[in-house]
C-alpha atoms as a PDB file:
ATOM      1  CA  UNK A   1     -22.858  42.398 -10.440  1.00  0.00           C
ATOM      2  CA  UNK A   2     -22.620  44.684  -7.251  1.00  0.00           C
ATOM      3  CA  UNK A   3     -23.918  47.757  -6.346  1.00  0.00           C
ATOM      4  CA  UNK A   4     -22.663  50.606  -8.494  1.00  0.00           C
ATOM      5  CA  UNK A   5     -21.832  53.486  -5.410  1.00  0.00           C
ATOM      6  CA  UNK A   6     -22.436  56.301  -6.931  1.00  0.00           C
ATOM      7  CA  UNK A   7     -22.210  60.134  -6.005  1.00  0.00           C
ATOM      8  CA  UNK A   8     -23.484  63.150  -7.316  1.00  0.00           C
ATOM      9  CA  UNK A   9     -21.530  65.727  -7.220  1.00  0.00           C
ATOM     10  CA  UNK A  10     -23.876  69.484  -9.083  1.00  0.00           C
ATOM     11  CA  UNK A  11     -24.064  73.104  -7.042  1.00  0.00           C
ATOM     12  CA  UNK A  12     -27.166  73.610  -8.116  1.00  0.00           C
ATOM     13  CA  UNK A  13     -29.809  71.998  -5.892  1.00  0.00           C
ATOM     14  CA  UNK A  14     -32.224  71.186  -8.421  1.00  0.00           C
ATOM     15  CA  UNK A  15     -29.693  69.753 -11.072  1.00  0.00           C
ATOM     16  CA  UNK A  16     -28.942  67.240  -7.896  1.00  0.00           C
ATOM     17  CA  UNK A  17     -32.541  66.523  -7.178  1.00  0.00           C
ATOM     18  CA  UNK A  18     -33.182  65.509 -11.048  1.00  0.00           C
ATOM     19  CA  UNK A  19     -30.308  63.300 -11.021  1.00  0.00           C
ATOM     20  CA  UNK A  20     -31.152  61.357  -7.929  1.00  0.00           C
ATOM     21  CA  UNK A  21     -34.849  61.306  -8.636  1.00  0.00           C
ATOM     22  CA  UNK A  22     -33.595  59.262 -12.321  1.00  0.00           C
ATOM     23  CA  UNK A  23     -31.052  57.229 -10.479  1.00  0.00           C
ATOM     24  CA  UNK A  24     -33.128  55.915  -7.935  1.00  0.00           C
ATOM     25  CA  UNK A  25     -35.359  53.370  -9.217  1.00  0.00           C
ATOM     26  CA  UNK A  26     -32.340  51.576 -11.107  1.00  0.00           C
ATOM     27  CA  UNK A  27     -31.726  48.370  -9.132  1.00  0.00           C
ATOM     28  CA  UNK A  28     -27.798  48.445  -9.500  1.00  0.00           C
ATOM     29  CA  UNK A  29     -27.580  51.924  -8.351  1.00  0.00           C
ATOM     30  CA  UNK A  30     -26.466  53.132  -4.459  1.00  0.00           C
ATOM     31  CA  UNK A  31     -26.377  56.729  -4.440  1.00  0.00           C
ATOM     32  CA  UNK A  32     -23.476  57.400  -1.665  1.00  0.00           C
ATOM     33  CA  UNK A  33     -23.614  61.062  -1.127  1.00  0.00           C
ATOM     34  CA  UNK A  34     -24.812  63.905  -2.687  1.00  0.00           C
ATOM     35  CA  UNK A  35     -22.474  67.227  -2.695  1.00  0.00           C
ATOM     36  CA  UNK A  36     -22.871  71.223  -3.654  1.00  0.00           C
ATOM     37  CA  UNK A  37     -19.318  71.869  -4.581  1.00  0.00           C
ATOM     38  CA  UNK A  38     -15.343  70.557  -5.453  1.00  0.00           C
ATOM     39  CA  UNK A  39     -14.190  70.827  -1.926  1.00  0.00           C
ATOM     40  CA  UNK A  40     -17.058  68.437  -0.870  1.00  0.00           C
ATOM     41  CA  UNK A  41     -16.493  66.421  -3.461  1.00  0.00           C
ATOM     42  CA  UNK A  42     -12.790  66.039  -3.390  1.00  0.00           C
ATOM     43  CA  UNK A  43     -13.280  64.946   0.199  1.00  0.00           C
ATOM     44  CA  UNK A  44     -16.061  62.197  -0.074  1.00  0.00           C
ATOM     45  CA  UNK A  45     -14.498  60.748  -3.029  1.00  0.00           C
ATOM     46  CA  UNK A  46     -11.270  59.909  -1.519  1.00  0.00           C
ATOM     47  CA  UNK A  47     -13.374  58.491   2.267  1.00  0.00           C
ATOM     48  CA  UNK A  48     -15.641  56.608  -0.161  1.00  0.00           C
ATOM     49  CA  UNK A  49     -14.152  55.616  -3.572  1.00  0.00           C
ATOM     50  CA  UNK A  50     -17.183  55.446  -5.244  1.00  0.00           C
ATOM     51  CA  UNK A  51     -17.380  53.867  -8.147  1.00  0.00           C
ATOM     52  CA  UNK A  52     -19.307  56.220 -10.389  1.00  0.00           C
ATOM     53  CA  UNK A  53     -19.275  59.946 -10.050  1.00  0.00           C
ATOM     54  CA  UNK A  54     -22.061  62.330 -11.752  1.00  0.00           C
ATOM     55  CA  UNK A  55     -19.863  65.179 -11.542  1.00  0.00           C
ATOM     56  CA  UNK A  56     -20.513  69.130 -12.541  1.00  0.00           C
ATOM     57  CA  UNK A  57     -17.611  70.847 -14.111  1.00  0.00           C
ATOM     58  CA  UNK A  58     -18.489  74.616 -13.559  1.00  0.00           C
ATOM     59  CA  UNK A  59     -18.591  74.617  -9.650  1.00  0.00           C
ATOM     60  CA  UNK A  60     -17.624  78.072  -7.325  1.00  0.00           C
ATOM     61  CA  UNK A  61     -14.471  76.764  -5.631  1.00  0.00           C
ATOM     62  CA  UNK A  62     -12.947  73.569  -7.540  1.00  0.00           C
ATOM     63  CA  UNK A  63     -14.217  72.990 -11.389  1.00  0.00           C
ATOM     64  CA  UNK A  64     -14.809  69.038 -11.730  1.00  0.00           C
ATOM     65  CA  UNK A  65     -11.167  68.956 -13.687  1.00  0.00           C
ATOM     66  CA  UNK A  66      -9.595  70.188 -10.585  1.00  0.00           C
ATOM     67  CA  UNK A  67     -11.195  67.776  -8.291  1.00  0.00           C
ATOM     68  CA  UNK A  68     -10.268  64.850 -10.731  1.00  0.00           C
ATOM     69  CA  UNK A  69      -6.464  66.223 -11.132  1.00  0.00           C
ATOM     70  CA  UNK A  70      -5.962  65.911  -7.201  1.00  0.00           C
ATOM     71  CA  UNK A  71      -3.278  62.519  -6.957  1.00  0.00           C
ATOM     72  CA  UNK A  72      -4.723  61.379  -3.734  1.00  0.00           C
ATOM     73  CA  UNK A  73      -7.642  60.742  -5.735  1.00  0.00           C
ATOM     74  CA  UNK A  74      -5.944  57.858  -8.018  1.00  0.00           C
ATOM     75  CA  UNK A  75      -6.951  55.707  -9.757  1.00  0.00           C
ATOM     76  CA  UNK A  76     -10.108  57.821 -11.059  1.00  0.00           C
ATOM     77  CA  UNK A  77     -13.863  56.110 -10.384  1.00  0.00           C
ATOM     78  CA  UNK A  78     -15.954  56.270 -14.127  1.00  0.00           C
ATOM     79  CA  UNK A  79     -16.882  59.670 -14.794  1.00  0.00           C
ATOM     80  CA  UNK A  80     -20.227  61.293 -16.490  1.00  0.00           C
ATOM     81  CA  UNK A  81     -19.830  64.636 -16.967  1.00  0.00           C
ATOM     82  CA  UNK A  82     -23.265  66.811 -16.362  1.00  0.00           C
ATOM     83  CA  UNK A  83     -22.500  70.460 -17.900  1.00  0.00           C
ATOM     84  CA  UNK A  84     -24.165  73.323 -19.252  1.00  0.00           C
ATOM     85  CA  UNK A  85     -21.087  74.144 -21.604  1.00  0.00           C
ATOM     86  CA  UNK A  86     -20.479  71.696 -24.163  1.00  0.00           C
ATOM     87  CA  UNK A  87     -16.587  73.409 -25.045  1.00  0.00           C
ATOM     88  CA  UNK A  88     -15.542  71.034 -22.062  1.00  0.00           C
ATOM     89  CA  UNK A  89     -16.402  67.620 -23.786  1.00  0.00           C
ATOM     90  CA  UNK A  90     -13.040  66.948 -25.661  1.00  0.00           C
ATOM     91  CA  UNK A  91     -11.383  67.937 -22.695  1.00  0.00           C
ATOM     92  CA  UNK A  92     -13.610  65.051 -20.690  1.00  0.00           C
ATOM     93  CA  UNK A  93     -12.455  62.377 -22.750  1.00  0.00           C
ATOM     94  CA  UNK A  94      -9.467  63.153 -22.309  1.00  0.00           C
ATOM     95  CA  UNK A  95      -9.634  62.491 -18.566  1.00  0.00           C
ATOM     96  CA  UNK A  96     -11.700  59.219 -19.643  1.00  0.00           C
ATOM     97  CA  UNK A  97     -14.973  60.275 -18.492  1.00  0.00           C
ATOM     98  CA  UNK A  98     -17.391  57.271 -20.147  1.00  0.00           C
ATOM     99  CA  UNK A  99     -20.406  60.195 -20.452  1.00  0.00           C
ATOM    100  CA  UNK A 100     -21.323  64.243 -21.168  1.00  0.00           C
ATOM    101  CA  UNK A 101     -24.560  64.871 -20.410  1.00  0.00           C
ATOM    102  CA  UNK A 102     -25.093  68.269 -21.638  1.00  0.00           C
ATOM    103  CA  UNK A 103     -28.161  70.215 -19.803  1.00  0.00           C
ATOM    104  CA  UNK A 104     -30.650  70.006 -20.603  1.00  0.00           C
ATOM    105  CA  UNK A 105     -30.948  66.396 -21.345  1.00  0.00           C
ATOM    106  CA  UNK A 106     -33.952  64.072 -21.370  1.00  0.00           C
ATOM    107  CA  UNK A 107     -34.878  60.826 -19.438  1.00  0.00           C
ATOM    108  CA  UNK A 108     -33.809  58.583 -22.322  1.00  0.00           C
ATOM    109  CA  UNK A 109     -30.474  60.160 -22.462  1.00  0.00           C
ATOM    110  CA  UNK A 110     -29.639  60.226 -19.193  1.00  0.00           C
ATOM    111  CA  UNK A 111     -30.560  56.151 -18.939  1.00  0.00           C
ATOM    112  CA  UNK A 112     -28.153  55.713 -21.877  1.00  0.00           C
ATOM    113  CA  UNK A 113     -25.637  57.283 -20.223  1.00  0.00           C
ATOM    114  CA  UNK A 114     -25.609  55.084 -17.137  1.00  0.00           C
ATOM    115  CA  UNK A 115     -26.406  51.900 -18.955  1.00  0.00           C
ATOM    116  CA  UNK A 116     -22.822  52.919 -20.849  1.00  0.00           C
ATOM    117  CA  UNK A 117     -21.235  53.201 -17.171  1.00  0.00           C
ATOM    118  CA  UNK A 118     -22.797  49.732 -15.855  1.00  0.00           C
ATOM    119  CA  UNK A 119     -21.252  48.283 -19.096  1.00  0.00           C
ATOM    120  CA  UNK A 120     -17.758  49.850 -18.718  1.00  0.00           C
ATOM    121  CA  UNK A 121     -17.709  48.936 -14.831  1.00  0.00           C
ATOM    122  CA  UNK A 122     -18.736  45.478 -15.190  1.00  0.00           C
ATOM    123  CA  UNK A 123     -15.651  45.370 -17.926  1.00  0.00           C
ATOM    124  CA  UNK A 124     -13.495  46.403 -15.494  1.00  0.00           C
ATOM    125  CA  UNK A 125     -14.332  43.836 -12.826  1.00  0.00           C
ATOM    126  CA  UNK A 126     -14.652  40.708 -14.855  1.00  0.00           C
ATOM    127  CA  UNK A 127     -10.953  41.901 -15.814  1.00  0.00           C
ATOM    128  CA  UNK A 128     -10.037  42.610 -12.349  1.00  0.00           C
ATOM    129  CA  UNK A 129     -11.818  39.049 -10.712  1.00  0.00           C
ATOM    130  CA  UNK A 130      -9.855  37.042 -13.742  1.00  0.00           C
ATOM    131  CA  UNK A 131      -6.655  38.800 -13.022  1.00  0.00           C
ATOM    132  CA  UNK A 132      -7.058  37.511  -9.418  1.00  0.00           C
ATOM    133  CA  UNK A 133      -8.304  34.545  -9.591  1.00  0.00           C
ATOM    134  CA  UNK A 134      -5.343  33.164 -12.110  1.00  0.00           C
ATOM    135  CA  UNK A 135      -2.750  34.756  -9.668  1.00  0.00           C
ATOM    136  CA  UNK A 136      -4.555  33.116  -6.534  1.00  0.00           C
ATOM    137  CA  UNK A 137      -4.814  29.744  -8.322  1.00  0.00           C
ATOM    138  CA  UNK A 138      -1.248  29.851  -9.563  1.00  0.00           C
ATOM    139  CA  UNK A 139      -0.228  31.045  -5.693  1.00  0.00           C
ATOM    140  CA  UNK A 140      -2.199  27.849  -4.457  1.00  0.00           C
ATOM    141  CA  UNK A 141      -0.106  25.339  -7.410  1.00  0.00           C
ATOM    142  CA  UNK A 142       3.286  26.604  -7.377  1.00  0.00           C
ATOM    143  CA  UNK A 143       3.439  28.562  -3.604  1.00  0.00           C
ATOM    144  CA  UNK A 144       3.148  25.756  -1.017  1.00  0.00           C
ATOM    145  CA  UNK A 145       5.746  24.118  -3.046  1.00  0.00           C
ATOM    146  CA  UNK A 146       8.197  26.878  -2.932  1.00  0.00           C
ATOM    147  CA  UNK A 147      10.526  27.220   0.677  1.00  0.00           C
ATOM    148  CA  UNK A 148       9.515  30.916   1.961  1.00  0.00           C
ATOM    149  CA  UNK A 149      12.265  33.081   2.340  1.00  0.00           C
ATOM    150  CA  UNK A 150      13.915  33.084   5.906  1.00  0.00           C
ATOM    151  CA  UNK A 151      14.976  36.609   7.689  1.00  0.00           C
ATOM    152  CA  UNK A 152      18.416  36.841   8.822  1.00  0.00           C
ATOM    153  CA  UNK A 153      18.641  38.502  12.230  1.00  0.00           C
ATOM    154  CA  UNK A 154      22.279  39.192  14.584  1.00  0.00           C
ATOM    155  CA  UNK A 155      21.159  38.212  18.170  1.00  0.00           C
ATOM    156  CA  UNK A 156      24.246  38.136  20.600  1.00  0.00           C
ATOM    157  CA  UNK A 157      27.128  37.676  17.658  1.00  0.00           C
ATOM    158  CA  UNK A 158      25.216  34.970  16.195  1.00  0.00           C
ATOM    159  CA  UNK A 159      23.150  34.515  13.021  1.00  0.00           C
ATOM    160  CA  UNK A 160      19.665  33.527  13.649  1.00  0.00           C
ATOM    161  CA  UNK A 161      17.105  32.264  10.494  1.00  0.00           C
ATOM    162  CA  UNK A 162      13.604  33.466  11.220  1.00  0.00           C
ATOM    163  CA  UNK A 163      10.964  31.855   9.258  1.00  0.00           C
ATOM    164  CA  UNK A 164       8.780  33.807   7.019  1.00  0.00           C
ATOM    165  CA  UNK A 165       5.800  32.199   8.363  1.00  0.00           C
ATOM    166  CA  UNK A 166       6.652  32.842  11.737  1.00  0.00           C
ATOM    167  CA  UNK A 167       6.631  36.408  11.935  1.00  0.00           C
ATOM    168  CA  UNK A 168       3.021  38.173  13.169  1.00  0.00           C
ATOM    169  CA  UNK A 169       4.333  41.433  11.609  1.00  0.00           C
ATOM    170  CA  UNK A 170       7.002  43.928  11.776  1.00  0.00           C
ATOM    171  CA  UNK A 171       7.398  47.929  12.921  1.00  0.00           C
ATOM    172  CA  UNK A 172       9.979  50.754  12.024  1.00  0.00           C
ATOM    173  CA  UNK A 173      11.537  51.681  15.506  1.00  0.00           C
ATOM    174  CA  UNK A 174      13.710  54.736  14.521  1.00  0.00           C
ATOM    175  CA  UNK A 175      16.868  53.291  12.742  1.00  0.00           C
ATOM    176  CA  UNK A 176      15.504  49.899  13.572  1.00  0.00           C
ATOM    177  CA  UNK A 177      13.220  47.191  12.898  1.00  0.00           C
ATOM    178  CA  UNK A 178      11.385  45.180  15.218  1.00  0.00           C
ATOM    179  CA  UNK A 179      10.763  41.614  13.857  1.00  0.00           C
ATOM    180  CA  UNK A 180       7.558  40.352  16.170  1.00  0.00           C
ATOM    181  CA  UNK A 181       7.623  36.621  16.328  1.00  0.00           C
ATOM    182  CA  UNK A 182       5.183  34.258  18.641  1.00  0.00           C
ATOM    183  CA  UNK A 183       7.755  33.913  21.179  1.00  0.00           C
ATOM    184  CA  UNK A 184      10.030  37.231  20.907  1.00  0.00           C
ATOM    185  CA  UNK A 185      10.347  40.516  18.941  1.00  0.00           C
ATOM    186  CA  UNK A 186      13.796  40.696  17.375  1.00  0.00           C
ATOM    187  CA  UNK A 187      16.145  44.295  16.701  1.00  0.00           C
ATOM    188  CA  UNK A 188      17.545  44.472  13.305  1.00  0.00           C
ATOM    189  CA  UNK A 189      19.409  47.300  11.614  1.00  0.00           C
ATOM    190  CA  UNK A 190      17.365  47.295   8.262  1.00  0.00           C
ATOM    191  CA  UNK A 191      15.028  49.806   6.515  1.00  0.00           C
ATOM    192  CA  UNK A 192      11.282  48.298   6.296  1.00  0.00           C
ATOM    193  CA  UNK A 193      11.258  48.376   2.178  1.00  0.00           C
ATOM    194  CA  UNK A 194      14.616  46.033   1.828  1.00  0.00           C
ATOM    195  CA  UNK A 195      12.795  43.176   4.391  1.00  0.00           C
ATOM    196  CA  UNK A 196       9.802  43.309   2.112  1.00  0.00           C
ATOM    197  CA  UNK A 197      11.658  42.491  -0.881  1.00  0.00           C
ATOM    198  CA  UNK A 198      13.543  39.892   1.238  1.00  0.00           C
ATOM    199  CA  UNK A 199      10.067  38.427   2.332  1.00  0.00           C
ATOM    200  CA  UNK A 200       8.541  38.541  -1.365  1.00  0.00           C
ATOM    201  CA  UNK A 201       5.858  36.176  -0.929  1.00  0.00           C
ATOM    202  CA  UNK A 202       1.483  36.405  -0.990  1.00  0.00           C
ATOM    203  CA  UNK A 203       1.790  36.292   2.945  1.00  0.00           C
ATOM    204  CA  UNK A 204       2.690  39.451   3.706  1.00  0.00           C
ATOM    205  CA  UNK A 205       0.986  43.445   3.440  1.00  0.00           C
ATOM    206  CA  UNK A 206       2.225  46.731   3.873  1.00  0.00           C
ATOM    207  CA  UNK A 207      -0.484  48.679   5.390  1.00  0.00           C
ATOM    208  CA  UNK A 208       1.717  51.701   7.031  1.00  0.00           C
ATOM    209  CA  UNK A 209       5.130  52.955   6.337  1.00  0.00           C
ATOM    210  CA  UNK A 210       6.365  51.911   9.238  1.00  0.00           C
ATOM    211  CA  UNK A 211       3.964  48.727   9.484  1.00  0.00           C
ATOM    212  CA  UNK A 212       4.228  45.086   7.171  1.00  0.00           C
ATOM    213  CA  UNK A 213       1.868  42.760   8.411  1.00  0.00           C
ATOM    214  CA  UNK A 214       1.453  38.846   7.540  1.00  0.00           C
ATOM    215  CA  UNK A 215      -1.558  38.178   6.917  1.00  0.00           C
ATOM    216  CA  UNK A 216      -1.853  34.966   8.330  1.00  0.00           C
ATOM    217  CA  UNK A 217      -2.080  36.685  12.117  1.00  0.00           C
ATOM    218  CA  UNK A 218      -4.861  38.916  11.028  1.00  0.00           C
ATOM    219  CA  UNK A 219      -8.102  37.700  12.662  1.00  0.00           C
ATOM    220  CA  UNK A 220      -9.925  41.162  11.579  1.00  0.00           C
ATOM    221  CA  UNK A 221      -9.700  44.284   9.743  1.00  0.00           C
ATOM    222  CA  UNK A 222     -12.127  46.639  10.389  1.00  0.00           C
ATOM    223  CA  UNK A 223     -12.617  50.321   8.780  1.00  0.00           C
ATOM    224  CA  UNK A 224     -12.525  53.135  10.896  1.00  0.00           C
ATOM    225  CA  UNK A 225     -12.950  56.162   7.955  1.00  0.00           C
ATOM    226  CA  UNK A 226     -10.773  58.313   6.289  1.00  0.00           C
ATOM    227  CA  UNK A 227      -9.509  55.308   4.505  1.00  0.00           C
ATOM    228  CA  UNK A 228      -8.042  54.017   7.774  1.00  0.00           C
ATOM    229  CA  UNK A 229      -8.504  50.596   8.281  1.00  0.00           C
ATOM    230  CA  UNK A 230      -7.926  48.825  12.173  1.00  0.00           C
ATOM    231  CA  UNK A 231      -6.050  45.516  11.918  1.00  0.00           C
ATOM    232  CA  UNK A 232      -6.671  42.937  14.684  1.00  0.00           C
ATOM    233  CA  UNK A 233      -3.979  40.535  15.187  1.00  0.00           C
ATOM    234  CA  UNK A 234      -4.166  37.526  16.386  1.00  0.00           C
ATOM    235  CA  UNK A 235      -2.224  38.021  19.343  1.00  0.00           C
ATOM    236  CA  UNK A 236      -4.369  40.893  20.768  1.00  0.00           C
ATOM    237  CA  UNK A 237      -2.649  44.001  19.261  1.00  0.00           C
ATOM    238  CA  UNK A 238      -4.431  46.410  16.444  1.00  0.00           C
ATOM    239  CA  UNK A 239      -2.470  48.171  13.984  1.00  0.00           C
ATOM    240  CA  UNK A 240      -3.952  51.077  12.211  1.00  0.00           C
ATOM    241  CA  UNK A 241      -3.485  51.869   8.258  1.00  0.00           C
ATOM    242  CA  UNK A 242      -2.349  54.789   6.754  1.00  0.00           C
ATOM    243  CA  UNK A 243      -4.485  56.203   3.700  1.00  0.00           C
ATOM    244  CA  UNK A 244      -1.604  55.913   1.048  1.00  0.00           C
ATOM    245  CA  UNK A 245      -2.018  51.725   1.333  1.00  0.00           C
ATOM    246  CA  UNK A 246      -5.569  51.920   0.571  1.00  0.00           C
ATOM    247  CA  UNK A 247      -5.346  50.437  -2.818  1.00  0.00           C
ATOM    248  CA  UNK A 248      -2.943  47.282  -1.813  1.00  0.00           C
ATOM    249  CA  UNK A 249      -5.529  47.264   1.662  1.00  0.00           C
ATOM    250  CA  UNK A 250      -8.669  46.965  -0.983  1.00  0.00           C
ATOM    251  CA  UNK A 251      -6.836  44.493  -3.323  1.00  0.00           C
ATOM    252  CA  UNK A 252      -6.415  42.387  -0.244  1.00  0.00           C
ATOM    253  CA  UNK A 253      -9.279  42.327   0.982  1.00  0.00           C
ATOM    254  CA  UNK A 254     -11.181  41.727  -2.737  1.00  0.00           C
ATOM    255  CA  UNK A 255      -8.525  38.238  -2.755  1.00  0.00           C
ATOM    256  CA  UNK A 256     -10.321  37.450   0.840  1.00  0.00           C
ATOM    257  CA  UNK A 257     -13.345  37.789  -0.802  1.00  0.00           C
ATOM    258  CA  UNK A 258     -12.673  35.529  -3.822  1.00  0.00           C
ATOM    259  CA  UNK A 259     -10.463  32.965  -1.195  1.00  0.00           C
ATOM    260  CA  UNK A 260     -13.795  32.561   0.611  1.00  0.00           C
ATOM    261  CA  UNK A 261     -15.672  32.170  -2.413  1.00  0.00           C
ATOM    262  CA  UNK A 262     -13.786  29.245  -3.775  1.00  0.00           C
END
């Protein structure tokens, strides 16, 4: 199993020191960050995405309810709630927190609690790795076999095929797209979510709104912060993410992962 990242999230200094001080010597643990309020919070969960959040609910500026209500932060990492007030804990269920720690708590509990997380999070990605795995496998038996779709492009009154495979990627240019091929980049009158439907295949990525890559041109992707990743074609050129695509950008990059595994 990897690393759980994991941040702590308390505004009172010594609640935070007590909880790293118990999660440190646990092998399976990476503490990420450590932060004093919601605001804080808020932002290093959506740069980092950690993967288990220790997380306060009485806080000055944002309660913890407030921080986990925020969309951009979807889907939630596992929550343990740590809380002087125990009237909160039906309410932290509800929001499928896997813990409520109520202070004070001892050692033992507080081991029980993240033992309960490890369990739930290596649920999740034995789940997630199968689901994956059968949909690269079937990809690999049925895909080769199957003719990608073409692209239909108007180039001088004429009707010119361009082959899935052969496009590097393709950009929104005001009412237009521009189809980048090896030899040319092509002008079509389309909107960028109808030519991804039309190109419905595992080669392709939308990492932008105005930006669908194929992924066979990428030679690297590199992360820059903010949930921006840099994509470095093939042919020279870099195209940066935008922060909505981070989940399909992950997902990718997890396949890589398992495609270099097998």
């Amino acid at each position: 199993m990897k690393k759980i990242r994991t941040l702590v999230v308390d505004d009172e200094p010594l609640a935070r020191a007590r909880i790293v001080k118990l999660l440190e010597p646990i092998d399976y643990i990476t503490i990420i960050g450590e932060c004093k309020n919601g605001r804080e919070a808020l932002r290093q969960m959506e740069e980092y995405r950690p993967d288990l959040v220790f997380l306060d609910i009485q806080m000055p500026d944002l309660t913890g309810f407030e921080v986990l209500s925020r969309e951009e932060l979807q889907p939630l990492p596992f929550i343990i709630f740590v809380t002087a007030y125990n009237q909160y804990a039906l309410k932290a269920f509800d929001v499928h927190a896997v813990d409520y720690l109520l202070k004070p708590y001892d050692d033992e509990r507080f081991l029980r609690a993240v033992e309960h997380a490890r369990q739930q999070i290596s649920l999740k990605e034995d789940a997630m790795l199968h689901k994956k795995m059968v949909r690269l496998l079937e990809s690999h038996q049925h895909g080769q076999s199957e003719e990608l779709r073409n692209l239909e492009v108007k180039e001088k009154g004429r009707t010119i095929l361009v082959r899935a495979v052969d496009i590097r990627y393709i950009e929104a240019d005001g009412n237009y797209l521009k189809v980048h091929t090896p030899d040319k980049a092509y002008l079509i009158r389309h909107t960028l979510q109808s030519v991804e439907e039309q190109l419905e295949n595992e080669l392709f990525l939308r990492i932008h709104r105005s930006l669908l890559v194929n992924t066979q041109y990428i030679r690297e992707v590199k992360y820059e912060g903010n949930n921006q990743y840099a994509f470095h074609m093939k042919d020279g050129r870099c195209l940066i993410s935008s922060r909505s695509y981070r989940d399909a950008i992950h997902e990718y990059l997890d396949d890589e992962k398992i495609r270099k595994g097998l």
